[in-house]
PDB file of N, CA and C in Angstrom:
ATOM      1  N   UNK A   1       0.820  -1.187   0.000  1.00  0.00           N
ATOM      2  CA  UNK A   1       0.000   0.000   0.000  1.00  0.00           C
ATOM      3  C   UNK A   1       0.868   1.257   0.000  1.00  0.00           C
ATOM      4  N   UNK A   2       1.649   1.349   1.000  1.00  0.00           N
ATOM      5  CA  UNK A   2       2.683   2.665   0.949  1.00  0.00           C
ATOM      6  C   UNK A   2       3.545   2.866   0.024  1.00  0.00           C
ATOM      7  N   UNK A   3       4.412   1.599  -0.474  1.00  0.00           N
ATOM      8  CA  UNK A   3       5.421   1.126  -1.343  1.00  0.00           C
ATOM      9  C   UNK A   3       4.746   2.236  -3.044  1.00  0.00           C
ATOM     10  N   UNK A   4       3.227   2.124  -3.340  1.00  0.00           N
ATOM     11  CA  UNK A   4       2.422   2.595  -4.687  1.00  0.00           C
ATOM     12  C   UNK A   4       2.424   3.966  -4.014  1.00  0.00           C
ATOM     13  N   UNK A   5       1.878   4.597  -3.098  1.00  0.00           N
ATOM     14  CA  UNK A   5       1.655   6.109  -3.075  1.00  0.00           C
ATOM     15  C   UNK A   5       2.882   6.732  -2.015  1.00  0.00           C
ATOM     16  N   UNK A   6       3.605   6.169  -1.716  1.00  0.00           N
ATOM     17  CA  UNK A   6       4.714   7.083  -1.321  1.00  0.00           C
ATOM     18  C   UNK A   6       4.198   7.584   0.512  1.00  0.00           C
ATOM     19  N   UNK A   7       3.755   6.804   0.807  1.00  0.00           N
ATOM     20  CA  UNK A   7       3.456   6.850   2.159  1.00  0.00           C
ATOM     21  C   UNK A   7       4.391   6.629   3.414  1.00  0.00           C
ATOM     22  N   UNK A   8       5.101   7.499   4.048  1.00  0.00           N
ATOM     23  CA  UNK A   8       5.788   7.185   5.045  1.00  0.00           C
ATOM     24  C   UNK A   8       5.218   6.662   6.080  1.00  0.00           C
ATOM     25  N   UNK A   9       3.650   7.878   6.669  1.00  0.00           N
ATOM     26  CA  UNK A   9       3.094   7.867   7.932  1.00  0.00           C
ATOM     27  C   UNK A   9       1.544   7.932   7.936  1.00  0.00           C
ATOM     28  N   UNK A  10       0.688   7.527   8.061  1.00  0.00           N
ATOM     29  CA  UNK A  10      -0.537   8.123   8.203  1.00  0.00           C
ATOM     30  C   UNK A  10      -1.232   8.531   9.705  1.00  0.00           C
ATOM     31  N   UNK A  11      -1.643  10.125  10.098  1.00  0.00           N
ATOM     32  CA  UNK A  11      -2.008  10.216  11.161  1.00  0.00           C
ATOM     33  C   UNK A  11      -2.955  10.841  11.237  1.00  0.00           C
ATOM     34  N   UNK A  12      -4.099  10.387  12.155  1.00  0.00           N
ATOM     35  CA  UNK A  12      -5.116  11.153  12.460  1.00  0.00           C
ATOM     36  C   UNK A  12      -5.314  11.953  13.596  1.00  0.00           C
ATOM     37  N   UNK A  13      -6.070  13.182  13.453  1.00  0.00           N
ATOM     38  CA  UNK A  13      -6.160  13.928  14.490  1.00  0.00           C
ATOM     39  C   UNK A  13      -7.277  13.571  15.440  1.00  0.00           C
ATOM     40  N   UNK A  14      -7.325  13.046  16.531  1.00  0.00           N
ATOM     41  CA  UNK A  14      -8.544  13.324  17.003  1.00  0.00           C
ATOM     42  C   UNK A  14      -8.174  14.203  18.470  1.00  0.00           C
ATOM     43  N   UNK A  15      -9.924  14.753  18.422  1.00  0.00           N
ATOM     44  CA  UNK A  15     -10.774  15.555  19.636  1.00  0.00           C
ATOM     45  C   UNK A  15     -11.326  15.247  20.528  1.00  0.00           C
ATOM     46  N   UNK A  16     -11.148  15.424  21.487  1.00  0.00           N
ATOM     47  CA  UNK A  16     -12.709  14.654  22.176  1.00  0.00           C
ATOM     48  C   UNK A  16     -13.685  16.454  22.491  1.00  0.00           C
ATOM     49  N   UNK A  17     -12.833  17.419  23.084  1.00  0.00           N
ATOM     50  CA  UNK A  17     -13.317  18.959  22.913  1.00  0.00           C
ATOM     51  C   UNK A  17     -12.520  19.577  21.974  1.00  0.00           C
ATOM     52  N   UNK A  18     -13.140  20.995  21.845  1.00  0.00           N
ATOM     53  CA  UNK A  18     -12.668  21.837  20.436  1.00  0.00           C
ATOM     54  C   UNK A  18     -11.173  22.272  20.232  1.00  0.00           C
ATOM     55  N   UNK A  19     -11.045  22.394  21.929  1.00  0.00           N
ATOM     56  CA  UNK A  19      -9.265  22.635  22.295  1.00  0.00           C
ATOM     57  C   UNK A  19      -8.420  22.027  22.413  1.00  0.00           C
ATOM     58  N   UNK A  20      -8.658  20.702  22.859  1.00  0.00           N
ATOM     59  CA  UNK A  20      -8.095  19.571  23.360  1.00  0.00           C
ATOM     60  C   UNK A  20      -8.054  18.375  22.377  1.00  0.00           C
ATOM     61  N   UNK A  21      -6.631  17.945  22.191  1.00  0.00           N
ATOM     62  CA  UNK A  21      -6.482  17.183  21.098  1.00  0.00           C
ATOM     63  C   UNK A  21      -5.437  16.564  20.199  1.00  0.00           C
ATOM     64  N   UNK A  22      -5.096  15.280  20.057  1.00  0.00           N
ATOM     65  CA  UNK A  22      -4.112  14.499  20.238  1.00  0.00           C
ATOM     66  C   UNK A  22      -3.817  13.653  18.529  1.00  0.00           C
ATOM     67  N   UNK A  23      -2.284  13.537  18.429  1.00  0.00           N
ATOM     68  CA  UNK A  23      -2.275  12.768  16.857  1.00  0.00           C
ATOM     69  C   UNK A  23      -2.152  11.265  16.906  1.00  0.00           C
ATOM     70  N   UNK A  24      -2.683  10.421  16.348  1.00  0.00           N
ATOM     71  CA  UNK A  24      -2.626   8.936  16.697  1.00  0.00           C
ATOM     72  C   UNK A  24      -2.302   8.836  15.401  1.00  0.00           C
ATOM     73  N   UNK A  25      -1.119   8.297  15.512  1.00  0.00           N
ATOM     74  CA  UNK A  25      -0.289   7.313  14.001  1.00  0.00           C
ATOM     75  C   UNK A  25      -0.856   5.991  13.763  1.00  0.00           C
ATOM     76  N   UNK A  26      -1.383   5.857  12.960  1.00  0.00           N
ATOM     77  CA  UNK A  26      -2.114   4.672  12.238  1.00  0.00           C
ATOM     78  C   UNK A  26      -1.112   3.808  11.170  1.00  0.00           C
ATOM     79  N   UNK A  27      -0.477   4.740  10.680  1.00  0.00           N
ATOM     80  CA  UNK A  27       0.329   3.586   9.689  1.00  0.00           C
ATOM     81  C   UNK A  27       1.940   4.543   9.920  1.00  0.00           C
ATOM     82  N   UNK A  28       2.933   3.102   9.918  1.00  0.00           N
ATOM     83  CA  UNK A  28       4.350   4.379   9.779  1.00  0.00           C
ATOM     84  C   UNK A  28       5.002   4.046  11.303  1.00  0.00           C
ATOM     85  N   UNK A  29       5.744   4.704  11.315  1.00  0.00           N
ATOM     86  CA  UNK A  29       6.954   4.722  12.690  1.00  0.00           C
ATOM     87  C   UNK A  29       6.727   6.357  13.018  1.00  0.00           C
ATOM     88  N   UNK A  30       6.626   6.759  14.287  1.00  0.00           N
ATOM     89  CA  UNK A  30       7.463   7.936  14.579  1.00  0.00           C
ATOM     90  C   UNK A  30       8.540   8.102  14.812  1.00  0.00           C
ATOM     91  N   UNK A  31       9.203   9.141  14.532  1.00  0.00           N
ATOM     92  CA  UNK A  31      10.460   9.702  13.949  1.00  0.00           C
ATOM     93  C   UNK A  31      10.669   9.883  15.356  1.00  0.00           C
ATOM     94  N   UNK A  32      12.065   9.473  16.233  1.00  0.00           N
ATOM     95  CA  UNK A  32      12.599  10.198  17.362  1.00  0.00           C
ATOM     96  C   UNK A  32      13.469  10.688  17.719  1.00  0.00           C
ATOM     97  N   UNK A  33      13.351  11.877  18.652  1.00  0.00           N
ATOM     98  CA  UNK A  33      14.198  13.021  18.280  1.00  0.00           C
ATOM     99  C   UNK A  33      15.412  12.580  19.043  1.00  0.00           C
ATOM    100  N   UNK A  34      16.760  13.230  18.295  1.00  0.00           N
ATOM    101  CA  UNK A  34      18.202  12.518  19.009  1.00  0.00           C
ATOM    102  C   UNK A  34      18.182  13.712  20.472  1.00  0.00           C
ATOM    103  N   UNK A  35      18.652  13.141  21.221  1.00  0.00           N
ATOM    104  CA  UNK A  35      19.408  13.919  22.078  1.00  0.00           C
ATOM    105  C   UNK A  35      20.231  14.543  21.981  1.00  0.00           C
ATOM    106  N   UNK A  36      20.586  15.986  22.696  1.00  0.00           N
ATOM    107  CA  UNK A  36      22.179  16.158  22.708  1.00  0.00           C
ATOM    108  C   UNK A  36      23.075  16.173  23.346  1.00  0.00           C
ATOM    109  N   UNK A  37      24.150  15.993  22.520  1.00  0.00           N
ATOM    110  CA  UNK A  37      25.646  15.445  23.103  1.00  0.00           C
ATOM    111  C   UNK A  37      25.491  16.894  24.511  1.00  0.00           C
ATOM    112  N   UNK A  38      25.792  16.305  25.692  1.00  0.00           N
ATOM    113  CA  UNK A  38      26.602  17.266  26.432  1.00  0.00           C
ATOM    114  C   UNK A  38      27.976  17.501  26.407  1.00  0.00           C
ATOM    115  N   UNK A  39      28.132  18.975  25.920  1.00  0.00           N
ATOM    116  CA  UNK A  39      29.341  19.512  25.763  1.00  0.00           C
ATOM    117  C   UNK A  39      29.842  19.986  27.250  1.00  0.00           C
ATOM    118  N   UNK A  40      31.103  19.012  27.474  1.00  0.00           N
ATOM    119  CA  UNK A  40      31.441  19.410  28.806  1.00  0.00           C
ATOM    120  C   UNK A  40      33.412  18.892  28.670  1.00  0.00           C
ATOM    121  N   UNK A  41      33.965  19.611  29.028  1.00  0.00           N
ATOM    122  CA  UNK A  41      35.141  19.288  29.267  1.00  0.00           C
ATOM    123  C   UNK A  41      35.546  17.981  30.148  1.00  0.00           C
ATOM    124  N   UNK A  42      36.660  16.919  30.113  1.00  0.00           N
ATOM    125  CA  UNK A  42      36.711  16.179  31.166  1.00  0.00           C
ATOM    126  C   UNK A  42      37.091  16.554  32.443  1.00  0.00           C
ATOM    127  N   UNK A  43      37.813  17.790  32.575  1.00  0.00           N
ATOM    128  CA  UNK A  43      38.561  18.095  33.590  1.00  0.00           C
ATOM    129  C   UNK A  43      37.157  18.713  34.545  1.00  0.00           C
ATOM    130  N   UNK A  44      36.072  18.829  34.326  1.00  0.00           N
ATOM    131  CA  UNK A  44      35.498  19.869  35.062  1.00  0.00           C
ATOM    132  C   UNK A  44      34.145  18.764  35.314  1.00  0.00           C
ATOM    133  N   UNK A  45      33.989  17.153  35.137  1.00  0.00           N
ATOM    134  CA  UNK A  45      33.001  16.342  34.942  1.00  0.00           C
ATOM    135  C   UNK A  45      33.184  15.884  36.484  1.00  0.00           C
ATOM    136  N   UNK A  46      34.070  15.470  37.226  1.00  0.00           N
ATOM    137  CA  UNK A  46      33.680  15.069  38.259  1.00  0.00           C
ATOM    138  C   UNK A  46      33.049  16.486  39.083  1.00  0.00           C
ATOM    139  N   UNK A  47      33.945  17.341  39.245  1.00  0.00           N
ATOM    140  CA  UNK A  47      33.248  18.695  39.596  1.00  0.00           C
ATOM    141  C   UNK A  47      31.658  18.756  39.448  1.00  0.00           C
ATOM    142  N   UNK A  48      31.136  18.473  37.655  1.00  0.00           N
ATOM    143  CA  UNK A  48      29.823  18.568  37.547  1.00  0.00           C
ATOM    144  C   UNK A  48      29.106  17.851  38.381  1.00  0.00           C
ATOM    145  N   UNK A  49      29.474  16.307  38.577  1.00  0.00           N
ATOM    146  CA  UNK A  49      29.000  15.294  39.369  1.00  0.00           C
ATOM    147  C   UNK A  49      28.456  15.867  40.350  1.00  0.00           C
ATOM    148  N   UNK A  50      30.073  15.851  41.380  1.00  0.00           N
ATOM    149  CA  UNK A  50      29.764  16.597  43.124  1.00  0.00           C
ATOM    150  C   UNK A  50      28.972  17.333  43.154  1.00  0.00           C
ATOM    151  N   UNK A  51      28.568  18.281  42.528  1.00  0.00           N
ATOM    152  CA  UNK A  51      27.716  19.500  42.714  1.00  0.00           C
ATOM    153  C   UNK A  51      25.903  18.842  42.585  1.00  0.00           C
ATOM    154  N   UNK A  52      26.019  18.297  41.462  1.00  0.00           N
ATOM    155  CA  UNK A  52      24.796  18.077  41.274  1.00  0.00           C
ATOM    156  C   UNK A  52      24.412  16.626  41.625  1.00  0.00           C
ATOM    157  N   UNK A  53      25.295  15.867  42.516  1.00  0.00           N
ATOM    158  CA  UNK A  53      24.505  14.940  43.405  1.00  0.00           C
ATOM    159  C   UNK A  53      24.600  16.094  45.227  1.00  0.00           C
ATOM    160  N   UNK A  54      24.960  17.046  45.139  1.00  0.00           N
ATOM    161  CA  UNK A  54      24.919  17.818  46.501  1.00  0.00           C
ATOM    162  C   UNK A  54      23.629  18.577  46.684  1.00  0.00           C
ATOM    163  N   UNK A  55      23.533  19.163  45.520  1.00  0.00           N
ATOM    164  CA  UNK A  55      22.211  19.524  45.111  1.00  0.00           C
ATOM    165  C   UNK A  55      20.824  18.898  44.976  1.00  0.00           C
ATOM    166  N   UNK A  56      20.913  17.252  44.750  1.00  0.00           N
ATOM    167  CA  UNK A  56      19.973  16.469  44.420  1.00  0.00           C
ATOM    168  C   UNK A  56      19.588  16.387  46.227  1.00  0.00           C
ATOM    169  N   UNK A  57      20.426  15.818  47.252  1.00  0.00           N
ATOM    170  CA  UNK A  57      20.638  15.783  48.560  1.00  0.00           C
ATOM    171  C   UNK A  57      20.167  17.105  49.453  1.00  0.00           C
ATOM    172  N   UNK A  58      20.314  17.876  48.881  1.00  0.00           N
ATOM    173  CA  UNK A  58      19.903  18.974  49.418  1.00  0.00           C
ATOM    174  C   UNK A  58      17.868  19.445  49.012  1.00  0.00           C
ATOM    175  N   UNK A  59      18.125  19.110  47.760  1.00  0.00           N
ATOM    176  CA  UNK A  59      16.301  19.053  48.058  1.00  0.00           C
ATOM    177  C   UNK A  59      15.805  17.816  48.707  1.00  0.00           C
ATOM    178  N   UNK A  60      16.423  16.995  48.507  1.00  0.00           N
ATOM    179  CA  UNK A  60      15.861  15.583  49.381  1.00  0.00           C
ATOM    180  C   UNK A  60      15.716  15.773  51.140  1.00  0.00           C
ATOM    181  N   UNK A  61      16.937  16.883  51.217  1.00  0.00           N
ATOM    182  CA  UNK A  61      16.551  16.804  52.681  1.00  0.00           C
ATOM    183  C   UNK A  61      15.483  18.242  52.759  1.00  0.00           C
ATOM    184  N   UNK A  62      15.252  19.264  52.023  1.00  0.00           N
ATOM    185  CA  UNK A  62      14.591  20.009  52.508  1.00  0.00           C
ATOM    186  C   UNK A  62      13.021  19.303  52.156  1.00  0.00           C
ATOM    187  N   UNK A  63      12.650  18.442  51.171  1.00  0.00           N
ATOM    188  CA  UNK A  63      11.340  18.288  51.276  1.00  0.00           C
ATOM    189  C   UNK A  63      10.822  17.238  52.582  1.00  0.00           C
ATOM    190  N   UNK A  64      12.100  16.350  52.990  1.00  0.00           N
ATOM    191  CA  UNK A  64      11.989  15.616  53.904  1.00  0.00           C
ATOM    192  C   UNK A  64      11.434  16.940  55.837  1.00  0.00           C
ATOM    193  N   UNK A  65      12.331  18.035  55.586  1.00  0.00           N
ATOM    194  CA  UNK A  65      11.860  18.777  56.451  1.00  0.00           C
ATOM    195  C   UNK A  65      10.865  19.300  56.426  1.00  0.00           C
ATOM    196  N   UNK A  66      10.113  19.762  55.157  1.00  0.00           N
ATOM    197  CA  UNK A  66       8.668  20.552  55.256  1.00  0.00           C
ATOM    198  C   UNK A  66       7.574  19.185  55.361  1.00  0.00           C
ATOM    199  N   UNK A  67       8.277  18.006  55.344  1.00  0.00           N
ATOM    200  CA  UNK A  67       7.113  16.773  55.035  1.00  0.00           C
ATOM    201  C   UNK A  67       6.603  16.877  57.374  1.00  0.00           C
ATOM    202  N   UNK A  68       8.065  16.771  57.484  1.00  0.00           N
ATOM    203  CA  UNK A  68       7.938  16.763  59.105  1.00  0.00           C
ATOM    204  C   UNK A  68       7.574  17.922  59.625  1.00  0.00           C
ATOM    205  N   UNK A  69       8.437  19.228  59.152  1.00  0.00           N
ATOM    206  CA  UNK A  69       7.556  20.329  59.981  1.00  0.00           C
ATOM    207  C   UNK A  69       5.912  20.372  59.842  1.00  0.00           C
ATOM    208  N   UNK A  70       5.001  20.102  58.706  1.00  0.00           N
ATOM    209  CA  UNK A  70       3.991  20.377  58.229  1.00  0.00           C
ATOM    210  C   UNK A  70       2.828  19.095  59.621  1.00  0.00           C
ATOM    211  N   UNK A  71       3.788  17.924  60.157  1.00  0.00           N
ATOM    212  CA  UNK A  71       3.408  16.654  60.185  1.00  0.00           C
ATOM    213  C   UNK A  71       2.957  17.375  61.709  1.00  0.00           C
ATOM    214  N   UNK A  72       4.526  17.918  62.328  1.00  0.00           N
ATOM    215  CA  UNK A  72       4.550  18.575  63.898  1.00  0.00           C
ATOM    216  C   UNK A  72       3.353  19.738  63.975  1.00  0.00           C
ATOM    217  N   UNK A  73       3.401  19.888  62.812  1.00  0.00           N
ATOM    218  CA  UNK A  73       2.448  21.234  63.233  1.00  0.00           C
ATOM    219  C   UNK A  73       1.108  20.949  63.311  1.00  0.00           C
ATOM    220  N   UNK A  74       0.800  19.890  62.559  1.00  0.00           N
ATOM    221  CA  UNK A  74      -0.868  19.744  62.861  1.00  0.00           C
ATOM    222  C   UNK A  74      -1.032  18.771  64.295  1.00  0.00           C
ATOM    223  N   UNK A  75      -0.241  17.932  65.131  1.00  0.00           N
ATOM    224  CA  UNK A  75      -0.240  16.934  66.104  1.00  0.00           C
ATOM    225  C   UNK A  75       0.187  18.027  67.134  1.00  0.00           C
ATOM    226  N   UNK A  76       0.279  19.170  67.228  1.00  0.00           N
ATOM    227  CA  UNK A  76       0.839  20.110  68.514  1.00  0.00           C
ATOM    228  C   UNK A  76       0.371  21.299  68.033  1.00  0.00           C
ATOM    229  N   UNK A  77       0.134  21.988  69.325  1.00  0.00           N
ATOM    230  CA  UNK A  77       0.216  23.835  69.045  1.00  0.00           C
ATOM    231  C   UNK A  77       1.285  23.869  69.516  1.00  0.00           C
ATOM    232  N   UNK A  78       2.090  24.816  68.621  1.00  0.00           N
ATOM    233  CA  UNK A  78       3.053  25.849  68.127  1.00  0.00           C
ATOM    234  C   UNK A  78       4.189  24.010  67.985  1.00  0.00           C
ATOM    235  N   UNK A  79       3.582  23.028  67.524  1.00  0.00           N
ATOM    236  CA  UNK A  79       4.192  21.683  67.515  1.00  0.00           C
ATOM    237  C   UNK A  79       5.496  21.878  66.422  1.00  0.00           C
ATOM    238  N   UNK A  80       5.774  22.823  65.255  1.00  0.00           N
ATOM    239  CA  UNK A  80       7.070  22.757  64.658  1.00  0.00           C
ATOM    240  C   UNK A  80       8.332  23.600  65.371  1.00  0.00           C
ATOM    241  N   UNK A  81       7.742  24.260  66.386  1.00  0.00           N
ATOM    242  CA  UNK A  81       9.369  25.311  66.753  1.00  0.00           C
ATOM    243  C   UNK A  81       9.648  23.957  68.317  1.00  0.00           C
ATOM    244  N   UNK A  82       8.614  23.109  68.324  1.00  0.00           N
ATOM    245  CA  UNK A  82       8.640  22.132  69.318  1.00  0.00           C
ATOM    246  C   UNK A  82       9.659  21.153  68.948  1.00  0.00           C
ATOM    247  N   UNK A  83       9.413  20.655  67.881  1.00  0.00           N
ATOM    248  CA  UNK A  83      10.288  19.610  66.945  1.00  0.00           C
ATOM    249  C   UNK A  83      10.713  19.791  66.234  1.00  0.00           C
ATOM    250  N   UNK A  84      11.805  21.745  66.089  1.00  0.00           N
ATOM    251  CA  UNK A  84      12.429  22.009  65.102  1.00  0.00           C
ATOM    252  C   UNK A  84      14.127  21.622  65.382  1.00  0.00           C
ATOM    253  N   UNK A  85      14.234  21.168  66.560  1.00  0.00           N
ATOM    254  CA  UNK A  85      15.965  20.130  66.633  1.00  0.00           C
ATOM    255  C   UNK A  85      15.744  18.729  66.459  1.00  0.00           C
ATOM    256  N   UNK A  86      14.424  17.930  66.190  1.00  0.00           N
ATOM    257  CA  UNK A  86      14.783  17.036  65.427  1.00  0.00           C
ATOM    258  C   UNK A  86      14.103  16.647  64.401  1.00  0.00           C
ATOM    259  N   UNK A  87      13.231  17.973  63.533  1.00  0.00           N
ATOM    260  CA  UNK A  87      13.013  17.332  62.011  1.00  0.00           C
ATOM    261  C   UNK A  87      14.204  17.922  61.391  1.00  0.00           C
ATOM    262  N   UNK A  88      14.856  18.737  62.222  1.00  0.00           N
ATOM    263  CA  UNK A  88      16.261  19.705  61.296  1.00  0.00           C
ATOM    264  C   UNK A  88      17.381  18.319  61.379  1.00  0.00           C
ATOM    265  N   UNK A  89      17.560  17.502  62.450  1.00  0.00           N
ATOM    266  CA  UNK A  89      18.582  16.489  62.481  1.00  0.00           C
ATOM    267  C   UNK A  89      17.793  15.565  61.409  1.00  0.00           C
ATOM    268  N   UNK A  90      16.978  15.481  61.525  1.00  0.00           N
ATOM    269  CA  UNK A  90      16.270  14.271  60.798  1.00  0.00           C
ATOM    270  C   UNK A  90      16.477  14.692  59.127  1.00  0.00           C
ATOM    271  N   UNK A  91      16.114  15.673  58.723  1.00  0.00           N
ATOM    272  CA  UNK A  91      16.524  16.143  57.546  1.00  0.00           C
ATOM    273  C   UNK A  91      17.948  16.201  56.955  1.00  0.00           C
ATOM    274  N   UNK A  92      18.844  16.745  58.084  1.00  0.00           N
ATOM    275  CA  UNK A  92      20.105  17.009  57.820  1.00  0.00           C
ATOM    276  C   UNK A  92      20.360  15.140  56.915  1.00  0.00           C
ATOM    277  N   UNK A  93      20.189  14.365  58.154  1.00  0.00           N
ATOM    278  CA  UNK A  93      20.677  13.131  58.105  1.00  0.00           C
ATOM    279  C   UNK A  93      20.724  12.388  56.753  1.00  0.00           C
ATOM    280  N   UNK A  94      19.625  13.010  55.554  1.00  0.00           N
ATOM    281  CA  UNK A  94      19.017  12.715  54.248  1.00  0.00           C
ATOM    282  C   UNK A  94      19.940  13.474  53.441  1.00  0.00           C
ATOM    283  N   UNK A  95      20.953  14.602  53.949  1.00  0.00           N
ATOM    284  CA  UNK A  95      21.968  14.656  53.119  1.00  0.00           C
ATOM    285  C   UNK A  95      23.311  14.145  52.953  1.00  0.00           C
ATOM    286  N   UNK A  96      23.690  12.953  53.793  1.00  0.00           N
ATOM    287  CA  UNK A  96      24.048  11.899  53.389  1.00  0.00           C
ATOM    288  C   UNK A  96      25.695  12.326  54.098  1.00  0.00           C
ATOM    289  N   UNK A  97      26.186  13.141  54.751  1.00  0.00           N
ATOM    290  CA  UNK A  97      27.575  14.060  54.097  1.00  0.00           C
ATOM    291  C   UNK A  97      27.963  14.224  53.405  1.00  0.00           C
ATOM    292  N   UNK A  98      27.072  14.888  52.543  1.00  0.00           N
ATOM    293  CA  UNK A  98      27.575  15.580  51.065  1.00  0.00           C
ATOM    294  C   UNK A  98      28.784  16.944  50.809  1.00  0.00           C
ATOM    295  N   UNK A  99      28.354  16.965  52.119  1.00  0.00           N
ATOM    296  CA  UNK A  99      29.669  18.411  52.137  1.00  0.00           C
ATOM    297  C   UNK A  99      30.908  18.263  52.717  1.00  0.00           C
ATOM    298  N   UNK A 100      30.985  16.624  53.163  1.00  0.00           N
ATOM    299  CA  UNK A 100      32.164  16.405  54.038  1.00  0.00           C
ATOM    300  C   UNK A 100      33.157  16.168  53.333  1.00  0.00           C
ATOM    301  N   UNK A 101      34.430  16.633  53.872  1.00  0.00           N
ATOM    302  CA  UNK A 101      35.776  16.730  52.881  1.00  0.00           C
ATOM    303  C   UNK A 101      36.179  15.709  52.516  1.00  0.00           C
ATOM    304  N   UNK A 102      35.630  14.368  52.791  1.00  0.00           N
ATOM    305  CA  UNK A 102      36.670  13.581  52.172  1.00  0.00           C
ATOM    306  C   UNK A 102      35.708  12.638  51.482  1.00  0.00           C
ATOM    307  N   UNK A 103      34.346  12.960  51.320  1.00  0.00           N
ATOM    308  CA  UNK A 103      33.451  12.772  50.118  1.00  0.00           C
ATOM    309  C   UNK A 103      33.436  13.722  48.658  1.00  0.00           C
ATOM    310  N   UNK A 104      34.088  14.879  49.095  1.00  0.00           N
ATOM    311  CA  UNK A 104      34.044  15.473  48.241  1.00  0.00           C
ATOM    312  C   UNK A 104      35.191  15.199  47.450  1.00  0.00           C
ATOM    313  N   UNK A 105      35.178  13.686  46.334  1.00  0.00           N
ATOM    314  CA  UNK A 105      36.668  13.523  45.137  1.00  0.00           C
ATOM    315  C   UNK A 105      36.683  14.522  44.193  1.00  0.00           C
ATOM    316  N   UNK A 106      37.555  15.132  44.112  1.00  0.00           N
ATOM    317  CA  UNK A 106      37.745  16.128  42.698  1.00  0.00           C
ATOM    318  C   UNK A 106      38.604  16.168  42.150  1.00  0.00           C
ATOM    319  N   UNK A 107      39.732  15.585  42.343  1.00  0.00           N
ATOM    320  CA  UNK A 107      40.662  15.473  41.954  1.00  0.00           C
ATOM    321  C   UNK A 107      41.027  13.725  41.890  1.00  0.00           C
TER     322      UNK A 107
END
């Protein structure tokens, strides 16, 4: 069938409302898009690393603290400045020592 009219893809549009609305490929492959190369020097890649697993650790422990302050505050009045030395240890603890010197390889 494609091979006679030169058909790569056939796709239809459908709606279910006037705004809203999606392409469904019926015949054909979709095409996928390449990624790109990250341009990064080697000398500066572990650097990239450290930083951005310190960073990953660092929201891990702050959502871990608003999960507990939010938890203290509804089980107590004035319950988060109550249990703010240990959802702050408890949080800290979720950053793993990310800042400690002899986790930090860079060389």
């Amino acid at each position: 069938m494609s091979k006679g009219l030169g058909l790569k893809r056939v796709v239809v549009l459908r709606s279910e409302d006037s705004y809203d609305g999606y392409a469904d490929t019926i015949f054909g492959k979709r095409e996928k898009k390449r990624r790109k190369r990250k341009k990064q020097s080697k000398l500066l890649s572990p650097w990239e690393k450290t930083i951005r697993r310190a960073a990953k650790d660092q929201v891990k422990a702050s959502n871990t603290y608003l999960e507990r302050h939010e938890r203290s505050n509804k089980r107590k009045k004035n319950g988060w400045i109550r249990d703010l030395n240990k959802n702050v240890s408890k949080s800290l603890s979720k950053l793993g020592g990310a800042y400690s010197i002899y986790k930090l390889n860079l060389f």
